[in-house]
C-alpha atoms as a PDB file:
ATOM      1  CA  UNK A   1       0.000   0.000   0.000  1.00  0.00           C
ATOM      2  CA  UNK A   2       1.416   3.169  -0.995  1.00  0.00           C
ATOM      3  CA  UNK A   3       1.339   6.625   1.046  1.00  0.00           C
ATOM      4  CA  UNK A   4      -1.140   8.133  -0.736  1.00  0.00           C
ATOM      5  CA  UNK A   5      -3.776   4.874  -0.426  1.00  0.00           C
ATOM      6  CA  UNK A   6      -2.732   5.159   3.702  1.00  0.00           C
ATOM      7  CA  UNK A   7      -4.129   8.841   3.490  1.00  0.00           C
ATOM      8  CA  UNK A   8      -6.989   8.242   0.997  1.00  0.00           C
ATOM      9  CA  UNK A   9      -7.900   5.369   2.074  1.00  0.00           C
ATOM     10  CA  UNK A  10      -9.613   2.726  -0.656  1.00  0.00           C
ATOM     11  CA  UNK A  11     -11.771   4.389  -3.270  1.00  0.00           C
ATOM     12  CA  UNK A  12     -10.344   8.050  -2.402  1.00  0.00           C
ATOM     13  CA  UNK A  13     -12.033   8.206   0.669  1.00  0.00           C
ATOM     14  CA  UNK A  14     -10.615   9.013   4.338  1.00  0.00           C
ATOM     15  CA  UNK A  15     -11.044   6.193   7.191  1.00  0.00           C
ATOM     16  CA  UNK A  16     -14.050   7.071   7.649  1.00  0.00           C
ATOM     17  CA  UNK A  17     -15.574   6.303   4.267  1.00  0.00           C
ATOM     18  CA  UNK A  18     -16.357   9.918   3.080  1.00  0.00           C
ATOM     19  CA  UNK A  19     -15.016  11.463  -0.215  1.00  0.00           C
ATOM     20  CA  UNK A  20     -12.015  13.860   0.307  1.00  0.00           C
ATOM     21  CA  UNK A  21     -13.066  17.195  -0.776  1.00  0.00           C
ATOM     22  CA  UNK A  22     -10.278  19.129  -2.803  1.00  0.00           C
ATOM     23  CA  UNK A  23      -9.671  21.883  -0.173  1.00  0.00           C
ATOM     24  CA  UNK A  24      -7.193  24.655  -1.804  1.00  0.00           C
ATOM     25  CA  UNK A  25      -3.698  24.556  -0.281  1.00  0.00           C
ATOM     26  CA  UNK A  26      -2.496  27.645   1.553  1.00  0.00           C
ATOM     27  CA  UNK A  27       1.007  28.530   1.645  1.00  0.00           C
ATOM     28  CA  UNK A  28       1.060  30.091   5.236  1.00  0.00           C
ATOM     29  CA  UNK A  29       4.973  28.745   6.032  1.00  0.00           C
ATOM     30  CA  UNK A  30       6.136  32.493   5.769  1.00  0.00           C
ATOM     31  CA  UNK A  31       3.174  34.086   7.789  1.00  0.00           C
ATOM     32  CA  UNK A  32       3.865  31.880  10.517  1.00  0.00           C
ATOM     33  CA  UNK A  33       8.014  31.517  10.241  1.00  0.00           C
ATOM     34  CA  UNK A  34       7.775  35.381  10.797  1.00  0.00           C
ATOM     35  CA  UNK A  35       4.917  35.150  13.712  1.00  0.00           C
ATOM     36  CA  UNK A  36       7.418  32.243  15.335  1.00  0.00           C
ATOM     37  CA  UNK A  37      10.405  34.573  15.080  1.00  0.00           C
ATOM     38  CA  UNK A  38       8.837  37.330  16.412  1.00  0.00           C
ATOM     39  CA  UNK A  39       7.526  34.855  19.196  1.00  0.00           C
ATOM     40  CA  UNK A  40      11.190  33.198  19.726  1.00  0.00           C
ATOM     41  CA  UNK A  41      12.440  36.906  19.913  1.00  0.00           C
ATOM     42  CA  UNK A  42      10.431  38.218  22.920  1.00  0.00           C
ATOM     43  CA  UNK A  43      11.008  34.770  24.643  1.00  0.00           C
ATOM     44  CA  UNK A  44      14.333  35.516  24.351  1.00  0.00           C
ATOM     45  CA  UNK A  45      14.262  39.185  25.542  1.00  0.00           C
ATOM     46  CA  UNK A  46      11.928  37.848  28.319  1.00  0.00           C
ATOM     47  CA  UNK A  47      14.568  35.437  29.541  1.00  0.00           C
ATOM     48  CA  UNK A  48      17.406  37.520  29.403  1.00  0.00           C
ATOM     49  CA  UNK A  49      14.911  39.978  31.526  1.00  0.00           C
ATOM     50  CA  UNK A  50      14.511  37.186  34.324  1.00  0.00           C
ATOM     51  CA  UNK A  51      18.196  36.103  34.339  1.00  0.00           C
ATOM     52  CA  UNK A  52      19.092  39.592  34.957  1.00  0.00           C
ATOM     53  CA  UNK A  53      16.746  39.451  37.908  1.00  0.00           C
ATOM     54  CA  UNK A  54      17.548  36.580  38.905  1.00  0.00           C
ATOM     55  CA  UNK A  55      21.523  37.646  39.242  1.00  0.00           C
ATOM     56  CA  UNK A  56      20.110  40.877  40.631  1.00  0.00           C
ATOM     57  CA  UNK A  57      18.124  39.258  43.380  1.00  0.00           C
ATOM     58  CA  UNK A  58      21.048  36.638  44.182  1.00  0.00           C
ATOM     59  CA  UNK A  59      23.652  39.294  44.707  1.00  0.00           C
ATOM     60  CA  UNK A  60      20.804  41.698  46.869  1.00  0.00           C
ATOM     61  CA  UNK A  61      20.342  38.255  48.609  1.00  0.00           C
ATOM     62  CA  UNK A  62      23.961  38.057  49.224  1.00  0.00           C
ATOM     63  CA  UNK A  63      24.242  41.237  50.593  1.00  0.00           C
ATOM     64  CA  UNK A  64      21.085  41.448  53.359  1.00  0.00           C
ATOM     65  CA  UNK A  65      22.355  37.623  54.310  1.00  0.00           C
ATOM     66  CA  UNK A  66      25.902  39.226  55.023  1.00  0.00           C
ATOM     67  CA  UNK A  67      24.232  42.268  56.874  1.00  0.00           C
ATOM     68  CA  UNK A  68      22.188  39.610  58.860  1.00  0.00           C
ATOM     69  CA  UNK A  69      24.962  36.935  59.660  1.00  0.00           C
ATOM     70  CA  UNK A  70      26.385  39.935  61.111  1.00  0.00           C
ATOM     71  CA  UNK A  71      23.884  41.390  63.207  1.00  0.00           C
ATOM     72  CA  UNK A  72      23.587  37.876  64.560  1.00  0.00           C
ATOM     73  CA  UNK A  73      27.106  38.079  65.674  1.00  0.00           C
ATOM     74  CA  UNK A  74      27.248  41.380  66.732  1.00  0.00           C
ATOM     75  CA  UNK A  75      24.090  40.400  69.087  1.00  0.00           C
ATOM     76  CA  UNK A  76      25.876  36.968  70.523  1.00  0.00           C
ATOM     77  CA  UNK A  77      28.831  39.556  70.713  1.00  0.00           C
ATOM     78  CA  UNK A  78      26.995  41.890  73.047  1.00  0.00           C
ATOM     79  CA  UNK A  79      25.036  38.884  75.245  1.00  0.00           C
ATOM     80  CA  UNK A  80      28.410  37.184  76.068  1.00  0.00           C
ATOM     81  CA  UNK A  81      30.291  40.272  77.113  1.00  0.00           C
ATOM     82  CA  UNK A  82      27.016  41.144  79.249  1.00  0.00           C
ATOM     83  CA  UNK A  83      26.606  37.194  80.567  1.00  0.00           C
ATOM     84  CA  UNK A  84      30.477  37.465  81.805  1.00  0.00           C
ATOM     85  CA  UNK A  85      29.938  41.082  83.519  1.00  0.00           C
ATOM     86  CA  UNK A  86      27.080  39.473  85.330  1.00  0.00           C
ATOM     87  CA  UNK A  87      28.900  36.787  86.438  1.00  0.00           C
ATOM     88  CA  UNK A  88      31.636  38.674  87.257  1.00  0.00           C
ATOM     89  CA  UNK A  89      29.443  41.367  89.366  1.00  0.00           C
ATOM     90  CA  UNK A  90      27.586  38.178  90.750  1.00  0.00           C
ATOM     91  CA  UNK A  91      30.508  36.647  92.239  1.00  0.00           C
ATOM     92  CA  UNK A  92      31.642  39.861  93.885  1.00  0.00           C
ATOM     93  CA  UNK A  93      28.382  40.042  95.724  1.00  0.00           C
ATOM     94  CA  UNK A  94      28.609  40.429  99.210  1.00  0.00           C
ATOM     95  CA  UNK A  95      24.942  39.211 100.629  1.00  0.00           C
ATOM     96  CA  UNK A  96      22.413  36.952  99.006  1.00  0.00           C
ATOM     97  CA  UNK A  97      20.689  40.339  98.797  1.00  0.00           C
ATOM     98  CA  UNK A  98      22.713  41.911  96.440  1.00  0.00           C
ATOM     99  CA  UNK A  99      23.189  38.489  94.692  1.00  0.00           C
ATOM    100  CA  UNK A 100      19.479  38.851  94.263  1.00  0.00           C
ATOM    101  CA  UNK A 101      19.155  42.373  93.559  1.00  0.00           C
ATOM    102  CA  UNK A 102      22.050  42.007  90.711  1.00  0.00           C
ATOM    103  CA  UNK A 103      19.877  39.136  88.914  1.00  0.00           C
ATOM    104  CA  UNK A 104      17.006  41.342  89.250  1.00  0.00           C
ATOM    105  CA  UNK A 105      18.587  43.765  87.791  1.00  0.00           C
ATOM    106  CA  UNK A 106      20.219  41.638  85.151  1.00  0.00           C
ATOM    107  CA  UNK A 107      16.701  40.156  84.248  1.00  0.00           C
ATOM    108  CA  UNK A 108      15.336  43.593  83.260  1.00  0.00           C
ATOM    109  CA  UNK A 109      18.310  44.324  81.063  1.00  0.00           C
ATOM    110  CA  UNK A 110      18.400  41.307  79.518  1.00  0.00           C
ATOM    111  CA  UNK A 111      14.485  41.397  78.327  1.00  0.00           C
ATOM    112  CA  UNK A 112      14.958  44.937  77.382  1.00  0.00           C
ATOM    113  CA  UNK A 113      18.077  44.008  75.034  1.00  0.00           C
ATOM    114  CA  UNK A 114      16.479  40.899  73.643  1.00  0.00           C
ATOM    115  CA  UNK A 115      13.779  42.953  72.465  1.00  0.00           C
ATOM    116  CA  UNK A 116      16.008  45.715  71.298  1.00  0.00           C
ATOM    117  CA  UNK A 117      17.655  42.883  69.430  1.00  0.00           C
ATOM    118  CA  UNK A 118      14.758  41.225  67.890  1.00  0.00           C
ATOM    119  CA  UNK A 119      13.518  44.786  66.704  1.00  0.00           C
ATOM    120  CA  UNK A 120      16.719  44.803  64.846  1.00  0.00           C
ATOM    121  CA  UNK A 121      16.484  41.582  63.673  1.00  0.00           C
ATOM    122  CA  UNK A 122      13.111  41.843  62.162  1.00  0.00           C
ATOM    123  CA  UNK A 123      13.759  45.099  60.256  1.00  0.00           C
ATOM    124  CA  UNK A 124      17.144  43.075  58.960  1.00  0.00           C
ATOM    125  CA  UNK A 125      14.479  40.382  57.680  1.00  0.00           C
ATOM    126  CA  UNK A 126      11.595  42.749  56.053  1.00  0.00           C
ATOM    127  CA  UNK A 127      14.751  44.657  54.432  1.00  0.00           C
ATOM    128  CA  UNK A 128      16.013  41.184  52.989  1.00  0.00           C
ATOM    129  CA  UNK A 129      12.576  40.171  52.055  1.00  0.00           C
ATOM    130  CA  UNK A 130      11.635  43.110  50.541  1.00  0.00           C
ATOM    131  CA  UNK A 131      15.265  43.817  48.740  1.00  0.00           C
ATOM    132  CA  UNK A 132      14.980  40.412  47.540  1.00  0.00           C
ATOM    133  CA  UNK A 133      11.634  40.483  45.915  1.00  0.00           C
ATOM    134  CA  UNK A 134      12.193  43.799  44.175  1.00  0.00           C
ATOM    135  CA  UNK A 135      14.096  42.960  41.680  1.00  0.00           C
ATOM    136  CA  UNK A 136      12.091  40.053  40.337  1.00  0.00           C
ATOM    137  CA  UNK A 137       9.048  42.337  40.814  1.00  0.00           C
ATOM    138  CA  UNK A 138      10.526  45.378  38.599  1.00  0.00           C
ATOM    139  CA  UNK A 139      11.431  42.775  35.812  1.00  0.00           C
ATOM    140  CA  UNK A 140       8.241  40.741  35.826  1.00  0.00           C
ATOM    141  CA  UNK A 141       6.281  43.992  35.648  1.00  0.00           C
ATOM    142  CA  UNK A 142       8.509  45.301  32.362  1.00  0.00           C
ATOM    143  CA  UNK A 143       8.550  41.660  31.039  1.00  0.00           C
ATOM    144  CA  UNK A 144       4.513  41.803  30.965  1.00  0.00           C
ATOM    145  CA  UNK A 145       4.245  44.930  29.865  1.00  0.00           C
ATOM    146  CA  UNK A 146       6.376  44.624  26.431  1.00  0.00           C
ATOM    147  CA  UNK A 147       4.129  41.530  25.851  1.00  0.00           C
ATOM    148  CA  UNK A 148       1.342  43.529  25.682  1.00  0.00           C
END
């Protein structure tokens, strides 16, 4: 059986059994070879777009993380040089009174720099989120917009 009797069928008819009607052919290769280019093009600019923002974010990323990593040692830092005067004022204490009053004391200060740190901490992570977002936000938004 040759090609054409596979796409015929027997008698000129398709698999079905009906006649083929003799529909014009259309040479559209060029209309759509220079739609597809077009197409392939903006992909293209698209993609360079997002890598771009990609390396952007990655390197803002980089940065914040750094700033962070840090803050976080700065903070341990600060704790252990405050832990070690406590201790150090603790064991000069003369009276279980003043041994009390100093960890009273040392209580307080504690809280209030824990909270001082974790203020600092969660403006380090809203600046990290929102420095790492931008940059993927800025280049989706220009990406959509040349589509349109």
């Amino acid at each position: 059986m040759t090609e054409a009797e596979v796409k015929t069928g027997l008698n000129g008819t398709n698999g079905f059994a009906m006649p083929l009607f003799g529909l014009p052919k259309i040479a559209l290769s060029g209309l759509f070879g220079e739609l597809s280019e077009k197409g392939v093009e903006k992909i293209k600019a698209a993609s360079e777009e997002m890598a771009e923002a990609l390396r952007e974010t990655y390197s803002s990323n980089a940065r914040s993380t750094t700033d962070y990593g840090l803050k976080v040692i700065e903070i341990s830092n600060a704790n252990t040089a405050s832990a070690i005067d406590f201790f150090a004022h603790l064991l000069g204490s003369k009276s279980v009174t003043d041994a009390f009053s100093l960890s009273a004391t040392q209580a307080q200060k504690v809280f209030d720099t824990a909270s001082a740190q974790s203020k600092d901490l969660w403006e380090l992570t809203q600046r990290l989120a929102a420095e790492t977002g931008e940059p993927i936000r800025k280049r989706v938004a220009k990406v959509l917009h040349q589509g349109n």
